[in-house]
N, C-alpha and C. Protein backbone atom coordinates (compact mmCIF):
# COMPACT_ATOMS: atom_id res chain seq x y z
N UNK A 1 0.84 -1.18 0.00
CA UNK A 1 0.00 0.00 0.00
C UNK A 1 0.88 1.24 0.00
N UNK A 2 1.50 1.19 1.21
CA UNK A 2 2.62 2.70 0.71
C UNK A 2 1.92 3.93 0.43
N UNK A 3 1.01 4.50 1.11
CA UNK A 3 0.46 5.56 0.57
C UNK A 3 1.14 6.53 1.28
N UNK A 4 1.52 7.70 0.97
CA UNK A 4 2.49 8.49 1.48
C UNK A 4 1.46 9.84 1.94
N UNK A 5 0.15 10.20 0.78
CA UNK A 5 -0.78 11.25 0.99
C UNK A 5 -2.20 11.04 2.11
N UNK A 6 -2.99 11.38 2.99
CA UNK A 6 -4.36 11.08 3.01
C UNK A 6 -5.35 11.43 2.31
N UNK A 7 -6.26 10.71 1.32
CA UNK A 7 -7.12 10.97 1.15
C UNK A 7 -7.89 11.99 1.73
N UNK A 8 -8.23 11.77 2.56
CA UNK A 8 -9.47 12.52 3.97
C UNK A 8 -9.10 13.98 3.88
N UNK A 9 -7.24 14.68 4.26
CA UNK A 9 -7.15 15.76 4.68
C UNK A 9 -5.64 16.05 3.95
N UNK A 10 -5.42 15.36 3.01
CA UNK A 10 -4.05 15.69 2.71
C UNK A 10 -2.49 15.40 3.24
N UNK A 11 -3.04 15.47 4.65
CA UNK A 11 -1.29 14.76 5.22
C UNK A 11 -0.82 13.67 5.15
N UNK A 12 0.18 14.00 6.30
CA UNK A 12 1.12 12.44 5.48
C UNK A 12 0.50 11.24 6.35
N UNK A 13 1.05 10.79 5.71
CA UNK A 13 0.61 9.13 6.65
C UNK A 13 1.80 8.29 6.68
N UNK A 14 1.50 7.35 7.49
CA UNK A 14 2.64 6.35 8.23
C UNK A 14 2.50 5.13 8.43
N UNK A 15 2.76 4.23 8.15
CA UNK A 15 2.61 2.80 8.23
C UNK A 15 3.02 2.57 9.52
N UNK A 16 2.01 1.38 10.40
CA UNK A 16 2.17 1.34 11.56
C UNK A 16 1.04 0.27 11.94
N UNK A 17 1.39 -0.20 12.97
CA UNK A 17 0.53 -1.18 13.71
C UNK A 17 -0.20 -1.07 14.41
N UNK A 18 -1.38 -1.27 14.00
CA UNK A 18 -2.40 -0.66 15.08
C UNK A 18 -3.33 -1.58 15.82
N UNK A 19 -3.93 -1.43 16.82
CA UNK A 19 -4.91 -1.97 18.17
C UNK A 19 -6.38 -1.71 16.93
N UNK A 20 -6.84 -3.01 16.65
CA UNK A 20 -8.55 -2.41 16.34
C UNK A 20 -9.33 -3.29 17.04
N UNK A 21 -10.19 -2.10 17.62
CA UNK A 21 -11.54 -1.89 18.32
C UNK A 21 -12.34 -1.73 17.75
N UNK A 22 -13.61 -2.84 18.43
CA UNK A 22 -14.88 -3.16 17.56
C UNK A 22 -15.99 -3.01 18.80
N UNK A 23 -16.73 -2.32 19.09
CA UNK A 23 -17.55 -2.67 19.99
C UNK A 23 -17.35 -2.69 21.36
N UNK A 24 -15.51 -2.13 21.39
CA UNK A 24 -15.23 -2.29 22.80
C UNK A 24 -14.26 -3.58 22.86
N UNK A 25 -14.74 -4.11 21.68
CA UNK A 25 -13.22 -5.48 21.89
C UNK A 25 -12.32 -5.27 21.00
N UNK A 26 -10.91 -5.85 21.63
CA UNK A 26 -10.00 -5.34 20.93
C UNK A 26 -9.70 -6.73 19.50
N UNK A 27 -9.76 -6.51 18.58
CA UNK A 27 -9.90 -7.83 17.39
C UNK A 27 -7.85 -7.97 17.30
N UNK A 28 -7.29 -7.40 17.86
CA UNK A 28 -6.09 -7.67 17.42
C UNK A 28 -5.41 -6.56 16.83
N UNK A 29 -4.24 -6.76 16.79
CA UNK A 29 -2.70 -5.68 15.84
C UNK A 29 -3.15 -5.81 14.80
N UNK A 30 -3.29 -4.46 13.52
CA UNK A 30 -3.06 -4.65 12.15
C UNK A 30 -2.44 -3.47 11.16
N UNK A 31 -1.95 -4.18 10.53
CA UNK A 31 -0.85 -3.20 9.63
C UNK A 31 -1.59 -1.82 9.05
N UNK A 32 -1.59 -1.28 9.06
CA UNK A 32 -2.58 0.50 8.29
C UNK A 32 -1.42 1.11 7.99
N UNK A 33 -2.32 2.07 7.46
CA UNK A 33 -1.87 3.25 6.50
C UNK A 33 -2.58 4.43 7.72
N UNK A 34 -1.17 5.05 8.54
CA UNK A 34 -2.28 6.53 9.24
C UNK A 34 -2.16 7.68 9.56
N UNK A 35 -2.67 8.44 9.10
CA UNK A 35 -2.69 9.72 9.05
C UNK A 35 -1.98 10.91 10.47
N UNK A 36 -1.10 10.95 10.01
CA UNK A 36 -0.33 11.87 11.35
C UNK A 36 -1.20 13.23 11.52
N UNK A 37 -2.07 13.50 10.65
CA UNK A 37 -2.97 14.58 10.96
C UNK A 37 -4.07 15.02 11.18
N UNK A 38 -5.28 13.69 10.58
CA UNK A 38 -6.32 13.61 10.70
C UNK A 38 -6.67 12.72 11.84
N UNK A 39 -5.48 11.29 11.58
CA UNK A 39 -5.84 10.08 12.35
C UNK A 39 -6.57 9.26 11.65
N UNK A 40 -6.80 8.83 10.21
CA UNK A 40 -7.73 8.14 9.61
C UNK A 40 -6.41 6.83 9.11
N UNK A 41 -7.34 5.68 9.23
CA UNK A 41 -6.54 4.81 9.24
C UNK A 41 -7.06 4.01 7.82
N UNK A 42 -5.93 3.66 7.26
CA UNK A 42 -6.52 3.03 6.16
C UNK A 42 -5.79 1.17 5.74
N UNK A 43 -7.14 0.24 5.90
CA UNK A 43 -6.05 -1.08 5.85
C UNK A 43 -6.33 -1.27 4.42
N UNK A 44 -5.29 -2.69 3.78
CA UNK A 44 -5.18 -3.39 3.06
C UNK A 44 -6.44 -3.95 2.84
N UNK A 45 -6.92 -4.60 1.86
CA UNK A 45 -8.05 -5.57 1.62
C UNK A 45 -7.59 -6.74 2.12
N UNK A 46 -6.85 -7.53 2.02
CA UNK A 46 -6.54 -8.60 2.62
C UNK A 46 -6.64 -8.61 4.35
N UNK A 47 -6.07 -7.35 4.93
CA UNK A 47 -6.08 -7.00 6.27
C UNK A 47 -7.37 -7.17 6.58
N UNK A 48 -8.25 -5.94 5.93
CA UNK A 48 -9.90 -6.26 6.16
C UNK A 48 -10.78 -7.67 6.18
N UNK A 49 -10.18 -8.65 5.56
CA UNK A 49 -10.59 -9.53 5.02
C UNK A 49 -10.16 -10.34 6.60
N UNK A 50 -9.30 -10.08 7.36
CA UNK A 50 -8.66 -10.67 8.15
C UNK A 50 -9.27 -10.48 9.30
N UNK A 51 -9.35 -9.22 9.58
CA UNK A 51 -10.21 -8.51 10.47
C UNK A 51 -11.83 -9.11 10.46
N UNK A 52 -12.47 -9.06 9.56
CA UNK A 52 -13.70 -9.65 9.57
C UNK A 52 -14.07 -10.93 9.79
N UNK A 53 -12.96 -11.76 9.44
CA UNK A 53 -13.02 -13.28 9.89
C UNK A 53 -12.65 -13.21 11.51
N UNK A 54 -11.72 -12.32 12.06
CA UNK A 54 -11.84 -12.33 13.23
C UNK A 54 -13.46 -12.03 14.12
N UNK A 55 -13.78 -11.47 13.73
CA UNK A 55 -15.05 -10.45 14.17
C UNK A 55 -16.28 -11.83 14.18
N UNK A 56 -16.52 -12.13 13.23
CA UNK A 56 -17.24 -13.47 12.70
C UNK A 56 -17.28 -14.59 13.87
N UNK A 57 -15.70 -15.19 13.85
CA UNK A 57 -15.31 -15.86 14.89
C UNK A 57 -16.22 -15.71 16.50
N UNK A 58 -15.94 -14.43 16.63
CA UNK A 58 -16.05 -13.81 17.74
C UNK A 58 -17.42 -13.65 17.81
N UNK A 59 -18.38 -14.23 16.90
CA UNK A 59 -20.34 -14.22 17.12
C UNK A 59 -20.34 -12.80 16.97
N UNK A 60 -19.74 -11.71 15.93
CA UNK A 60 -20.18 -10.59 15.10
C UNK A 60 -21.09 -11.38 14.08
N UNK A 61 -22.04 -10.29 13.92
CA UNK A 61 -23.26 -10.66 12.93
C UNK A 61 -23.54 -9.71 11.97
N UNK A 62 -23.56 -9.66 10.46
CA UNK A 62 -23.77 -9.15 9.60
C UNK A 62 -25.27 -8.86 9.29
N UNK A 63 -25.99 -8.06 8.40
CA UNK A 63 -25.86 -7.90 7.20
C UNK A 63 -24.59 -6.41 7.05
N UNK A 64 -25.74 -5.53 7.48
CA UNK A 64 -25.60 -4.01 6.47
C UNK A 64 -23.64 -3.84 7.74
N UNK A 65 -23.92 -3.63 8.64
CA UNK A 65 -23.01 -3.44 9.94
C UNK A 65 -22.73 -4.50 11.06
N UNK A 66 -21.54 -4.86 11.12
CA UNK A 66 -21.22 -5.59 12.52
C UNK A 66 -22.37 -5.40 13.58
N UNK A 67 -22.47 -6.45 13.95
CA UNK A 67 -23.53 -6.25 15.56
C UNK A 67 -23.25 -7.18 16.25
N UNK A 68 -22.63 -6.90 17.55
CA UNK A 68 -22.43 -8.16 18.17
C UNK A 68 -24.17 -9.07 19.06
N UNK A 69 -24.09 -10.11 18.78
CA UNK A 69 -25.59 -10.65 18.80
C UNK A 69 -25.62 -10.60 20.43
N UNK A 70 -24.96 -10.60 20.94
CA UNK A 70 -25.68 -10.07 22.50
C UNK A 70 -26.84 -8.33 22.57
N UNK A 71 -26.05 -8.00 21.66
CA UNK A 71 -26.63 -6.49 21.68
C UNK A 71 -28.21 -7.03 20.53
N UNK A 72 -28.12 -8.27 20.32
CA UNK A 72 -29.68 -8.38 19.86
C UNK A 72 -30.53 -9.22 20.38
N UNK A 73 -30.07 -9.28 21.69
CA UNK A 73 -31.05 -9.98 22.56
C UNK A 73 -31.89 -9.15 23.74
């Protein structure tokens, strides 16, 4: 990925490892793209792809948005 610009606001960005939070749980470290000025983080498709199988795992429920199915009881 290597993106050096942000989309969002123009600054630079930085490759780095980041903590993602879903709901309050932490799904694990993942590689991004992030913005030293806005803070907008941007992953890989494969990353995403990684991330969501985590989430899944974890009784996240689709369609439109993640929902963890306790919050639908």
């Amino acid at each position: 990925m290597n993106k050096t610009i942000c989309e969002e606001c123009g600054g630079k960005t930085i490759h780095k490892e980041i903590e993602y939070v879903f709901l309050g749980e932490n799904l694990g470290k993942f590689p991004a793209e992030v913005c030293t000025a806005c803070g907008e983080q941007v992953f890989e498709e494969e990353v995403t792809k990684q991330i969501s199988q985590i989430a899944k795992k974890r009784k996240f429920v689709y369609p439109n948005r993640m929902v963890k199915e306790s919050l639908l009881n």
